[in-house]
Protein backbone atom coordinates (compact mmCIF):
# COMPACT_ATOMS: atom_id res chain seq x y z
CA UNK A 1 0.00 0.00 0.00
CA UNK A 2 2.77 2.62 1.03
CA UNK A 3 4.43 1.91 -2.21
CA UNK A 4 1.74 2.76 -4.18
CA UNK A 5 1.34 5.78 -2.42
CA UNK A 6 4.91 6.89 -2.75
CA UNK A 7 4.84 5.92 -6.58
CA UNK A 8 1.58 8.46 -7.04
CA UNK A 9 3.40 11.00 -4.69
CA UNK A 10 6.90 11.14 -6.80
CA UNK A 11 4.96 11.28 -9.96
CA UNK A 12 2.84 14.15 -8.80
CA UNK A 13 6.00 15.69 -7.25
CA UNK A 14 7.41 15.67 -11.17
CA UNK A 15 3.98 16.29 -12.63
CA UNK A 16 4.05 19.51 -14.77
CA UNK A 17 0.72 20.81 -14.34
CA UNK A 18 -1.66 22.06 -17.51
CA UNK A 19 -2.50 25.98 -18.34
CA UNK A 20 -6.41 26.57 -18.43
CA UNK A 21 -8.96 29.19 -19.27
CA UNK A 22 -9.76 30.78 -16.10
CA UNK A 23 -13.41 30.12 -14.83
CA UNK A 24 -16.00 32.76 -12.98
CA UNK A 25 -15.36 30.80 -10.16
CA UNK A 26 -11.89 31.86 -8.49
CA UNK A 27 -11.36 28.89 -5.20
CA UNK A 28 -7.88 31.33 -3.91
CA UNK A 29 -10.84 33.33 -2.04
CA UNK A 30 -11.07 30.26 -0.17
CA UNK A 31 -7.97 30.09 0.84
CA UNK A 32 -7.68 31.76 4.31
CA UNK A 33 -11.41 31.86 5.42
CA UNK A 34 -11.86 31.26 9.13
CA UNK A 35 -12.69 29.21 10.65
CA UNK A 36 -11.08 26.74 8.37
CA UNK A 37 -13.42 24.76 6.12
CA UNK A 38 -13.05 21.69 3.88
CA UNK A 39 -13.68 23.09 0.45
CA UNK A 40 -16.19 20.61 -1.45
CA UNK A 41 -15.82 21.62 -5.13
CA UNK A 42 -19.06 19.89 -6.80
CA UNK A 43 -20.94 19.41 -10.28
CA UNK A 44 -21.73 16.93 -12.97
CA UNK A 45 -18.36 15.07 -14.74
CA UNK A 46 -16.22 16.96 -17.24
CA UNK A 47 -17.72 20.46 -16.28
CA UNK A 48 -13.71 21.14 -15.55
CA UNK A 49 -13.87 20.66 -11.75
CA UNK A 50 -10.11 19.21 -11.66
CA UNK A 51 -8.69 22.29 -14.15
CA UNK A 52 -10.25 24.52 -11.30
CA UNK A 53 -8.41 22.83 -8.77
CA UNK A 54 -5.44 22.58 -10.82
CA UNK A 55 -5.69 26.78 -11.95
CA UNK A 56 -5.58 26.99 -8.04
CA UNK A 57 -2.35 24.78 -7.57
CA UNK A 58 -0.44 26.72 -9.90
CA UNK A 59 -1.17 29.82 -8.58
CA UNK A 60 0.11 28.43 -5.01
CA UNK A 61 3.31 26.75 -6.50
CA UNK A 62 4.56 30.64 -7.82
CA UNK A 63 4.96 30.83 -3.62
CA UNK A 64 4.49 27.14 -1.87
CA UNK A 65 7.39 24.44 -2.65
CA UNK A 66 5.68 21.47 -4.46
CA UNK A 67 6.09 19.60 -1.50
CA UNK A 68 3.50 21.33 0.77
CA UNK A 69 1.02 20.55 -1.94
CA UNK A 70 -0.15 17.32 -2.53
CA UNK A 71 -3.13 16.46 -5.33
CA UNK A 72 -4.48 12.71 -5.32
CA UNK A 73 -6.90 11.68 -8.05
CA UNK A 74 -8.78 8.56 -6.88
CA UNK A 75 -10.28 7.74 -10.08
CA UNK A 76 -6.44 6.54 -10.63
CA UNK A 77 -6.93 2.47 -11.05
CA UNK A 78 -3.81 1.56 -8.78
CA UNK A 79 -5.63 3.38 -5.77
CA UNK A 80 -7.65 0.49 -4.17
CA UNK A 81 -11.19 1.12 -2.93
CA UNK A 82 -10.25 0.71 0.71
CA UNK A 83 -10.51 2.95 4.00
CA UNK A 84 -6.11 1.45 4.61
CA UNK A 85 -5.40 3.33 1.44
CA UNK A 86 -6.79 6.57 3.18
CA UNK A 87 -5.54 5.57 7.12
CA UNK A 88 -1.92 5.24 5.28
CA UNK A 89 -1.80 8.82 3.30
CA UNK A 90 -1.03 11.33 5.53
CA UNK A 91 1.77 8.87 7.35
CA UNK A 92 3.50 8.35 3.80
CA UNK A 93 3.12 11.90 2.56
CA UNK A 94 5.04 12.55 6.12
CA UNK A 95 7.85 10.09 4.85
CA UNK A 96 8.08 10.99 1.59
CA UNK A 97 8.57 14.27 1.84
CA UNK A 98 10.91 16.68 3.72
CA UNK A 99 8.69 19.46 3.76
CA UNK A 100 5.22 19.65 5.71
CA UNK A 101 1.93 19.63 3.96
CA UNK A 102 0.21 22.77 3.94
CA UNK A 103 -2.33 21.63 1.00
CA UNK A 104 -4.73 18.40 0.43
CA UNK A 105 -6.27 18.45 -2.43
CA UNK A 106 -8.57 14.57 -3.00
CA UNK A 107 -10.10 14.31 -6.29
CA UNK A 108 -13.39 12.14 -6.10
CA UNK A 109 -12.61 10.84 -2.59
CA UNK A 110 -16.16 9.97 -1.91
CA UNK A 111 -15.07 6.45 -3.86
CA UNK A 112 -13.04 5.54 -1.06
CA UNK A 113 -15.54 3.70 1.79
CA UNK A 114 -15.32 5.38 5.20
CA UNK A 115 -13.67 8.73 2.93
CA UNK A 116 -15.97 11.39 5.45
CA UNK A 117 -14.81 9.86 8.52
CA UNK A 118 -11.18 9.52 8.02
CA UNK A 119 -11.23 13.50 6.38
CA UNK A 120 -13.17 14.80 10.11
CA UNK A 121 -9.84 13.64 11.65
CA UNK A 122 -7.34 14.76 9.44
CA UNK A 123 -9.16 18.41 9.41
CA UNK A 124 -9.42 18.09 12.98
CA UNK A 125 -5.92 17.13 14.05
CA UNK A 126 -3.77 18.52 11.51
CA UNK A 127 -2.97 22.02 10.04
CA UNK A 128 -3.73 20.87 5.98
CA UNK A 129 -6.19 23.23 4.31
CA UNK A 130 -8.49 20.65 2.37
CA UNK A 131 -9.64 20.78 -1.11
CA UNK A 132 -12.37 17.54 -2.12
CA UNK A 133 -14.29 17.51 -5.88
CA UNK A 134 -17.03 14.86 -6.77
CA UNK A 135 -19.42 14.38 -9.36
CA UNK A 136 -21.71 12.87 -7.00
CA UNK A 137 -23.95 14.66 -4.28
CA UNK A 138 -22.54 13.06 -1.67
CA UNK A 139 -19.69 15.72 -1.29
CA UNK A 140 -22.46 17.90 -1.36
CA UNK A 141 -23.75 20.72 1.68
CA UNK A 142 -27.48 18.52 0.79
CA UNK A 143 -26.13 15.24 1.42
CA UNK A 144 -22.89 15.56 3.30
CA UNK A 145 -22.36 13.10 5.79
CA UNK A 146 -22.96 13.54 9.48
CA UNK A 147 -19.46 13.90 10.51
CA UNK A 148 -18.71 16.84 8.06
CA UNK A 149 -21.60 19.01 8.87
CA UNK A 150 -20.54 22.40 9.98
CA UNK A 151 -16.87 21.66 8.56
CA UNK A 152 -17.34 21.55 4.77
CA UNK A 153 -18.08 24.82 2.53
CA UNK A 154 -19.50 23.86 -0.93
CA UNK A 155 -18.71 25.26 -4.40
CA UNK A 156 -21.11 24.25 -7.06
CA UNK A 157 -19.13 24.05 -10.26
CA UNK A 158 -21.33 24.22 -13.78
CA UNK A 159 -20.90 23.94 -17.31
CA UNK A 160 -20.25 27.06 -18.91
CA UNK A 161 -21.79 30.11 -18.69
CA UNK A 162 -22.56 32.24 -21.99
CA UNK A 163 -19.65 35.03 -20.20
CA UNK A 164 -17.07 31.74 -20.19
CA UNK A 165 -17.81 30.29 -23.35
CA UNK A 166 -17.39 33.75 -25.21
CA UNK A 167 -13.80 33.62 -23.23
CA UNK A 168 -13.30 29.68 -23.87
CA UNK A 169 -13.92 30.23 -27.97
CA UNK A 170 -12.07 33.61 -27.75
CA UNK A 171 -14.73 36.16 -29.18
CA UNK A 172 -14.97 39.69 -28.33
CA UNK A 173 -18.12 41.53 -29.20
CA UNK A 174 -18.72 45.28 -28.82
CA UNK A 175 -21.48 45.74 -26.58
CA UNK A 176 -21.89 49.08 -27.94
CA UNK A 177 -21.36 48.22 -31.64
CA UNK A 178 -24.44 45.79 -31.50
CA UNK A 179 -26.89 48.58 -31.86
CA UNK A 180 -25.91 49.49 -35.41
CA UNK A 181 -23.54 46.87 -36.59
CA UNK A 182 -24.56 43.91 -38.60
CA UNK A 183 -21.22 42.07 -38.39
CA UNK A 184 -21.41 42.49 -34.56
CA UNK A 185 -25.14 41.07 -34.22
CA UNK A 186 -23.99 38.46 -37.22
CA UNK A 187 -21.81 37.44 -34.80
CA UNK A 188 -23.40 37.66 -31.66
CA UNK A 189 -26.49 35.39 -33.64
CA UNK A 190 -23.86 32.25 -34.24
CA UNK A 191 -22.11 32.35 -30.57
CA UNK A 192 -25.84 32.29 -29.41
CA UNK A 193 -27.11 29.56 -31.63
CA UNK A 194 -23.42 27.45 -30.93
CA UNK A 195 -23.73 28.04 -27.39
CA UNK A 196 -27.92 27.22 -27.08
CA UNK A 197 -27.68 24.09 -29.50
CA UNK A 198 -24.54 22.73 -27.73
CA UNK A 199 -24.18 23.69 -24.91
CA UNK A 200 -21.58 24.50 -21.95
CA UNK A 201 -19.18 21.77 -21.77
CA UNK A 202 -15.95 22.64 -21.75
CA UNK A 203 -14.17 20.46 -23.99
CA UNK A 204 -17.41 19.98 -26.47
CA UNK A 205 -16.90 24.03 -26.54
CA UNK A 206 -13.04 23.99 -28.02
CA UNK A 207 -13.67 20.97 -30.19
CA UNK A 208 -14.56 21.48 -33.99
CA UNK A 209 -18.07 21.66 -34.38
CA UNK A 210 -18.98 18.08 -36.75
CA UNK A 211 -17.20 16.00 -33.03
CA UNK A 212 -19.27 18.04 -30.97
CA UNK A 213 -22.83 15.79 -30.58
CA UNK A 214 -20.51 12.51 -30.97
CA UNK A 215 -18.40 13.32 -27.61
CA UNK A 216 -21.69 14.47 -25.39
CA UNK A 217 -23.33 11.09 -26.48
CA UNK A 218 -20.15 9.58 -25.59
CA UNK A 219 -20.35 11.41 -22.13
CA UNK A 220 -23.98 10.57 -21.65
CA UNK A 221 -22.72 6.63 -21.97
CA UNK A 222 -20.10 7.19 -19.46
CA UNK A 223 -22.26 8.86 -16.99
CA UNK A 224 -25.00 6.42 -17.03
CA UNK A 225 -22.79 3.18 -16.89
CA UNK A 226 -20.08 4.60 -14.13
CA UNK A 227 -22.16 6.92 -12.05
CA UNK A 228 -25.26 4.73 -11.82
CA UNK A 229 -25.22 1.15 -13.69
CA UNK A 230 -21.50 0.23 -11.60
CA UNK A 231 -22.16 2.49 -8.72
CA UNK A 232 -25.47 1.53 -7.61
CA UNK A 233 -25.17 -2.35 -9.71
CA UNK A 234 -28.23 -1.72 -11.38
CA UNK A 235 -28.82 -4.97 -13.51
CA UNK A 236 -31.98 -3.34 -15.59
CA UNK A 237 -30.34 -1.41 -17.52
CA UNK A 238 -32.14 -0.97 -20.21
CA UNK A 239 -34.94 -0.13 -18.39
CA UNK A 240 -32.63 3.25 -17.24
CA UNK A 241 -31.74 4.11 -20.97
CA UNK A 242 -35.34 3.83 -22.29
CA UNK A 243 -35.96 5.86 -18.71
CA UNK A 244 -33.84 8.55 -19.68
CA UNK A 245 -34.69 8.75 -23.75
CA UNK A 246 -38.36 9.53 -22.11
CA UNK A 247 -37.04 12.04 -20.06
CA UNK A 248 -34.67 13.79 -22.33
CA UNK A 249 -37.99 14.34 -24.91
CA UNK A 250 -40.31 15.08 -22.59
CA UNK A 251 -40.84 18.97 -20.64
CA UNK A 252 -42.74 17.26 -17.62
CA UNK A 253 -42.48 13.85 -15.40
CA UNK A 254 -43.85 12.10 -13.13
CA UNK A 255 -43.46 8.69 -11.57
CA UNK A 256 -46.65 7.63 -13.01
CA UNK A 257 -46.21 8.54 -16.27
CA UNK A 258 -43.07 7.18 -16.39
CA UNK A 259 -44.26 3.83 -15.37
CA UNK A 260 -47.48 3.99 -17.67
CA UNK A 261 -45.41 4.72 -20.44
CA UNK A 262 -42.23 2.19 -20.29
CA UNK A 263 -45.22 -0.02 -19.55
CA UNK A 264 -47.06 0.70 -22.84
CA UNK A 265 -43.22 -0.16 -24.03
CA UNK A 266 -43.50 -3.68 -22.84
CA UNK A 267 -40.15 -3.04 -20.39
CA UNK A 268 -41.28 -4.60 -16.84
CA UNK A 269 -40.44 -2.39 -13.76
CA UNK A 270 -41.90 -0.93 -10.61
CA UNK A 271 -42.33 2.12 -9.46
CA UNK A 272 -40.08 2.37 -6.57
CA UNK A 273 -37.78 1.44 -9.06
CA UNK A 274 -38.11 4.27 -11.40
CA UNK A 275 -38.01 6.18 -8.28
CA UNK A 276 -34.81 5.06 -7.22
CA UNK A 277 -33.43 5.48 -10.83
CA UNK A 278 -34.85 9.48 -10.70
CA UNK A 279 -32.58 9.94 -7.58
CA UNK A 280 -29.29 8.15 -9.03
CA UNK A 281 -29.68 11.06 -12.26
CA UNK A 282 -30.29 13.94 -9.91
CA UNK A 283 -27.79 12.75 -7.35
CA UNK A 284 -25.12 12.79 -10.35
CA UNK A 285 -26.07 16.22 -11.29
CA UNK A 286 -27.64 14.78 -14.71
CA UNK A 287 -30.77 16.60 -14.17
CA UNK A 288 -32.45 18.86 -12.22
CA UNK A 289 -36.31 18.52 -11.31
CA UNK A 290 -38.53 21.68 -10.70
CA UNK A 291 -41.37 21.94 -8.24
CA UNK A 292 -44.36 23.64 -8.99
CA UNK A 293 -45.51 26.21 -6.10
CA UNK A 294 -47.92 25.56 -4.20
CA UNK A 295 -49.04 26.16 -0.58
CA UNK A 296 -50.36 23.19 -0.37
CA UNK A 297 -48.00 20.19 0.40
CA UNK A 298 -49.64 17.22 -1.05
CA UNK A 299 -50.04 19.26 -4.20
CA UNK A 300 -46.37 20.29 -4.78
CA UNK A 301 -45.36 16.64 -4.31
CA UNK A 302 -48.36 14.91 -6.85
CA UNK A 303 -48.55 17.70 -9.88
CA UNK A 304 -45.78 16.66 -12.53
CA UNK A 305 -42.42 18.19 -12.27
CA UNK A 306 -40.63 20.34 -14.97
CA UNK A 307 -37.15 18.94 -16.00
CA UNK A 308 -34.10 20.06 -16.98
CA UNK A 309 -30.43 19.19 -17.91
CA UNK A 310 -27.30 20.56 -16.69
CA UNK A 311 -26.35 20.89 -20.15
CA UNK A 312 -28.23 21.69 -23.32
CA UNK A 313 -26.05 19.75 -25.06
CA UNK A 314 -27.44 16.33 -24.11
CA UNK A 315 -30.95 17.47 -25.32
CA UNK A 316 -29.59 17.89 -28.70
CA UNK A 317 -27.26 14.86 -28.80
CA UNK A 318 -29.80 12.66 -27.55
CA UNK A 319 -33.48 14.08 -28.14
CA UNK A 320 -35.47 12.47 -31.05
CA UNK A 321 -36.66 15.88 -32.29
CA UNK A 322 -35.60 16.43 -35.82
CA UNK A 323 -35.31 20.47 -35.78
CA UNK A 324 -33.75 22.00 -33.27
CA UNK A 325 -36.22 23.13 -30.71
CA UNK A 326 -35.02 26.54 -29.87
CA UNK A 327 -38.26 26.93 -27.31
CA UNK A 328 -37.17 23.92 -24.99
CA UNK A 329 -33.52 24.95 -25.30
CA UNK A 330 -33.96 28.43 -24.29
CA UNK A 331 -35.78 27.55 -21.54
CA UNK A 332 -33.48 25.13 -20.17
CA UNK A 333 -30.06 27.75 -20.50
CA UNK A 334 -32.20 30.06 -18.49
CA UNK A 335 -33.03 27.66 -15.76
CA UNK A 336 -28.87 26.91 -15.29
CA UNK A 337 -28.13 30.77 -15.22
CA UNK A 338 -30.54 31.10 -12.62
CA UNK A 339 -28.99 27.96 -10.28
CA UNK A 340 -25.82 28.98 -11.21
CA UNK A 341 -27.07 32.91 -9.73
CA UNK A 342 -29.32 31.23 -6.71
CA UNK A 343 -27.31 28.09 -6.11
CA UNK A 344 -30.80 27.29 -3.71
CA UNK A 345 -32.27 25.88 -6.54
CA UNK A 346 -35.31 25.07 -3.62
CA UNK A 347 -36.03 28.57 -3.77
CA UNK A 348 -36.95 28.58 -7.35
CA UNK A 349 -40.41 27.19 -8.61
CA UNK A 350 -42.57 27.34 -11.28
CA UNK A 351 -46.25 28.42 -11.47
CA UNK A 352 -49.82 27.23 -12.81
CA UNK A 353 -53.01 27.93 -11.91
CA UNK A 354 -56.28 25.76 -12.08
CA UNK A 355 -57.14 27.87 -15.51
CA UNK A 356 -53.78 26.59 -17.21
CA UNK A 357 -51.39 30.03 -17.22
CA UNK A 358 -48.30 29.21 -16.21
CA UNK A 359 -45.40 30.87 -15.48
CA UNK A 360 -41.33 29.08 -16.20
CA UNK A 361 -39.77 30.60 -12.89
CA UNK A 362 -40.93 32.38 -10.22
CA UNK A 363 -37.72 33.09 -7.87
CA UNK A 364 -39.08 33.24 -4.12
CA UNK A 365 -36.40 34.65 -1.25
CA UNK A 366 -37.52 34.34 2.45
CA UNK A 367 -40.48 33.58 1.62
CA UNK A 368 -41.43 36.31 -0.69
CA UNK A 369 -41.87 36.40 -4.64
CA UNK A 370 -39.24 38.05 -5.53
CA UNK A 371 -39.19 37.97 -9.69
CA UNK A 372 -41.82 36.55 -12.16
CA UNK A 373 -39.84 35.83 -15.70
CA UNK A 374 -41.22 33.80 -18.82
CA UNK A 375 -39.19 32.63 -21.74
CA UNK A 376 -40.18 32.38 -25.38
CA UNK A 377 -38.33 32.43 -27.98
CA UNK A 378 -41.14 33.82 -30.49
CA UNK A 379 -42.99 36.72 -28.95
CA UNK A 380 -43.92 38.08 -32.32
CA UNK A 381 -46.84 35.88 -32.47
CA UNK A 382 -50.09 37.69 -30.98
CA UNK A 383 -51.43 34.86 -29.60
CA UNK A 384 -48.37 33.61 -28.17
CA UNK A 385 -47.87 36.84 -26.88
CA UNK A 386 -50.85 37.68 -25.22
CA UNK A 387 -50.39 34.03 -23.35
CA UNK A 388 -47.14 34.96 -22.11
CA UNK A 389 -48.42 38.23 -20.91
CA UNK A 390 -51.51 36.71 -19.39
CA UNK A 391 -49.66 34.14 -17.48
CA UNK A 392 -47.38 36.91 -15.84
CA UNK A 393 -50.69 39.45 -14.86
CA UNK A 394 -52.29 36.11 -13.43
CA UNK A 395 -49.52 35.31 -11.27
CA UNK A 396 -48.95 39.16 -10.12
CA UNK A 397 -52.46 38.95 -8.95
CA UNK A 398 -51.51 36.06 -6.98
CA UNK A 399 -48.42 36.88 -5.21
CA UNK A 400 -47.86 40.65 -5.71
CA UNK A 401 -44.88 40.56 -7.67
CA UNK A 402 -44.09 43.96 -9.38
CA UNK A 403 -40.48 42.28 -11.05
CA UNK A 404 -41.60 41.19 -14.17
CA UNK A 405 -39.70 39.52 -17.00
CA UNK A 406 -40.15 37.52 -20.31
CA UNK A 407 -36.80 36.42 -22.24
CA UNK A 408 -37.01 36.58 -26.03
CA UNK A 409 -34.96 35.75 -28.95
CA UNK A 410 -34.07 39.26 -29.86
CA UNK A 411 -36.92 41.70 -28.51
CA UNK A 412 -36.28 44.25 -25.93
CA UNK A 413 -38.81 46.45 -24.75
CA UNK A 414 -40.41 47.86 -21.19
CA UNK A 415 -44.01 48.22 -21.85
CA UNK A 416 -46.75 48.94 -19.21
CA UNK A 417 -49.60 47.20 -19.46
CA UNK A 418 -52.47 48.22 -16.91
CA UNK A 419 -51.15 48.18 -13.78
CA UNK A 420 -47.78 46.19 -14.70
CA UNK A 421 -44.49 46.80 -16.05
CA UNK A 422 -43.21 43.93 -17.91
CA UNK A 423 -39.29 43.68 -19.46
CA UNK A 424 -38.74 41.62 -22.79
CA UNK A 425 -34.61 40.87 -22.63
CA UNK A 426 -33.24 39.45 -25.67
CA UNK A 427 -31.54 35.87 -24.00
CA UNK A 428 -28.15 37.00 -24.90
CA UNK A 429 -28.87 40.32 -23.09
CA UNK A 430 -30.16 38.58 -19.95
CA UNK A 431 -27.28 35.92 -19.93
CA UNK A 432 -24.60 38.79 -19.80
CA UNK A 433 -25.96 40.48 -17.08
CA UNK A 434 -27.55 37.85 -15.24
C-alpha cells in the first residue's frame, strides 16, 4: 500500500501541471477563510472541476514548494477502494517528503468507503487546508455526511456560462457596436445559436463543431454506466436508458407517467424502481427537477415536475426531435443561469393555476416572490404573446410581484400594461448580465 502511495506521490511531485482558461469561479478566495473549512468543489463530470483545482495549484506553486502541496486523483486504477489506502496517506506523505503539507487536495474521494470519517480527523488534528471535488452529491452541503456538517463549505461548479464560453472560444463583441452593426449582431447570432444548441461543456466548446454531438453522447454513456449502472449495480439497464430517452424528450415527469409509459413499451419495472433510478440522475447532477408552487403540500409533491439538464447539449445529442427546438432549449439555458445565480435551486419554482397560465420561474427569497420571468423564444406571435403576458398578470395577482420579466430571442422592450411593467430581454442580453 505505502508503495503505491509513494509511486503516485513522486509522480505528482514531477507532474508539470496544464494551463487553463480561467473560470468565474476563483477557489484562492477560499484560501484563508476562518474558521477553516473543507472546500467541497461539486458538479456533474467533465464540467472542468479538476482544471479549477489545478488553476488553483499553480497559482500556489509561484509561492508554496511542491512539496506542501499534494493532489491525489482517486479515479487513478492503482488506488484500491479501501478505507487502509486513506488511514496510510497522511503517514506516507510525512515520509516521503521533507517538507510539511500545507495543502490536500482529493479528487473524487467519496469512492473511497469510510472517505468522510477519516477526512473529520485529518481536518481536525492537523494544520492541511483541504480541497475535495465529486461528481456525486454526496460531497455535497445537501447530502454531506454527518461527521462533516458544519466543517465543509461547498462550491457548485457548472458547465459554462454564456460570459465563459465567449472567453473559452475567444470572441470579443462590442457591446456598444451591436446597436448598429450587422457584423457584430452576425456574430453575436452564431455564438448564441453554438452556445444554445450545444451547450456548456468545456471540452465539447473547443472541439470542432462536426465532433461536438458525438463526444456528449459519448459522455452521456459514461455517466450512465459509471455513475449509476456500476455504482449503484443496477442490472436493468435498459430499463434506465429507455428511462432517460423519455425524459430527455419530454418537458414534464412524473413517476406515473413514467411507469405507464415504459409499460405501454413492454419493459417490466416498478415504481419504486423508477423512483430510485430518478434519484441516481439527480444525485449525479444529470438533471435537475422543478417543483411547482404551491401552498399546499400534497399538491407540490403529486402535480408533474418540470425537468431540466445541466447541459443543453445532451438534449440535442440525444433528443429524437428532428429540428432543433429553440423553445425547450432556451428555456433550459435560463433555468442553469438562474442555479448557477441562486445556487438554492429550492427557492426557485414554477407556477400554474387551475385555468392553465403558467409561469417558467418564479424566484421566491424568504419567503417572498421576488421575480416573475417567462421565456419564449417567439414573442412576435399575438397569440403567443398575449399568453405569455396573461400568465405573468395572473400570477402578479396572486403573489404581488411587481419584477416582471419575459426572455425573447431578440426583442427588448419595457411596456406597461395596466397596472404592470413587464421587461422583454433578448436571451443573450439577460445571460450577460444575469
Amino acid at each position: 500500500m505505502n508503495d503505491t502511495i509513494r509511486t503516485i506521490l513522486y509522480e505528482w511531485k514531477e507532474r508539470k501541471l496544464p494551463e487553463s482558461i480561467p473560470r468565474e469561479i476563483n477557489l484562492s478566495r477560499y484560501l484563508n477563510i476562518q474558521p477553516s473549512k473543507i472546500i467541497a468543489v461539486t458538479g456533474f463530470r467533465r464540467v472542468g472541476k479538476t482544471y479549477l483545482v489545478l488553476n488553483l495549484i499553480n497559482g500556489l506553486l509561484k509561492s508554496t514548494h511542491r512539496e506542501e502541496v499534494v493532489y491525489i486523483n482517486f479515479e487513478d486504477e492503482r488506488i484500491p477502494p479501501k478505507t487502509e489506502f486513506l488511514s496510510n496517506l497522511i503517514p506516507a506523505i510525512k515520509q516521503t517528503f521533507k517538507k510539511p503539507i500545507r495543502f490536500l487536495f482529493l479528487d473524487e474521494i467519496h469512492n473511497i468507503p469510510l472517505w468522510s470519517k477519516w477526512l473529520r480527523r485529518v481536518h481536525d488534528t492537523e494544520k492541511i487546508k483541504i480541497f475535495i471535488t465529486g461528481s456525486s452529491s454526496k460531497v455535497s452541503t445537501r447530502e454531506i455526511p454527518t461527521e462533516l456538517r458544519g466543517r465543509c463549505l461547498e462550491v457548485n461548479l457548472f458547465p459554462l456560462s454564456f460570459k465563459e464560453f465567449l472567453r473559452f472560444k475567444n470572441i470579443q463583441i462590442d457591446l456598444e457596436a451591436l446597436k448598429y452593426s450587422e457584423d457584430e449582431k452576425m456574430k453575436m447570432d452564431n455564438a448564441l445559436e453554438e452556445y444554445i444548441y450545444y451547450g456548456g461543456m468545456p471540452e465539447v466548446v473547443l472541439i470542432p463543431e462536426e465532433k461536438k454531438l458525438e463526444l456528449l453522447q459519448e459522455y452521456y454513456k459514461t455517466v450512465l454506466r459509471r455513475d449509476m449502472v456500476e455504482r449503484f449495480k443496477i442490472k436493468n439497464e435498459e430499463v434506465l436508458f429507455a428511462m432517460v430517452r423519455l425524459l430527455l424528450n419530454s418537458t414534464y415527469f412524473s413517476i406515473s407517467k413514467l411507469y405507464n409509459n415504459l409499460k405501454s413499451m413492454n419493459y417490466a419495472t416498478g415504481k419504486n424502481t423508477l423512483q430510485r433510478y430518478l434519484s441516481y440522475l439527480e444525485s449525479s447532477y444529470f438533471f435537475h427537477p422543478l417543483l411547482i408552487l404551491s401552498q399546499k403540500i400534497k399538491q407540490q409533491l403529486q402535480t408533474s415536475r418540470k425537468l431540466y439538464f445541466i447541459d443543453n447539449g445532451f438534449i440535442s445529442a440525444l433528443s429524437l426531435k428532428f429540428t432543433k427546438n429553440f423553445g425547450r432549449l432556451y428555456e433550459n439555458v435560463v433555468f442553469l443561469e438562474l442555479i448557477r445565480k441562486y445556487l438554492n435551486k429550492e427557492e426557485i419554482f414554477y407556477w400554474k393555476n387551475h385555468f392553465g397560465k403558467e409561469v417558467d420561474f418564479v424566484i421566491r427569497e424568504n419567503f417572498k416572490i421576488k421575480q416573475l420571468i417567462q421565456v419564449c423564444y417567439e414573442i412576435e406571435e399575438e397569440n403567443v404573446r398575449k399568453r405569455e403576458i396573461t400568465a405573468l398578470s395572473s400570477a402578479k395577482r396572486e403573489f404581488g410581484c411587481e419584477d416582471l420579466s419575459i426572455i425573447t430571442k431578440d426583442y427588448e422592450a419595457e411596456e406597461r400594461m395596466r397596472n404592470e411593467r413587464i421587461r422583454f430581454v433578448p436571451l443573450w442580453k439577460w445571460l450577460l448580465h444575469a
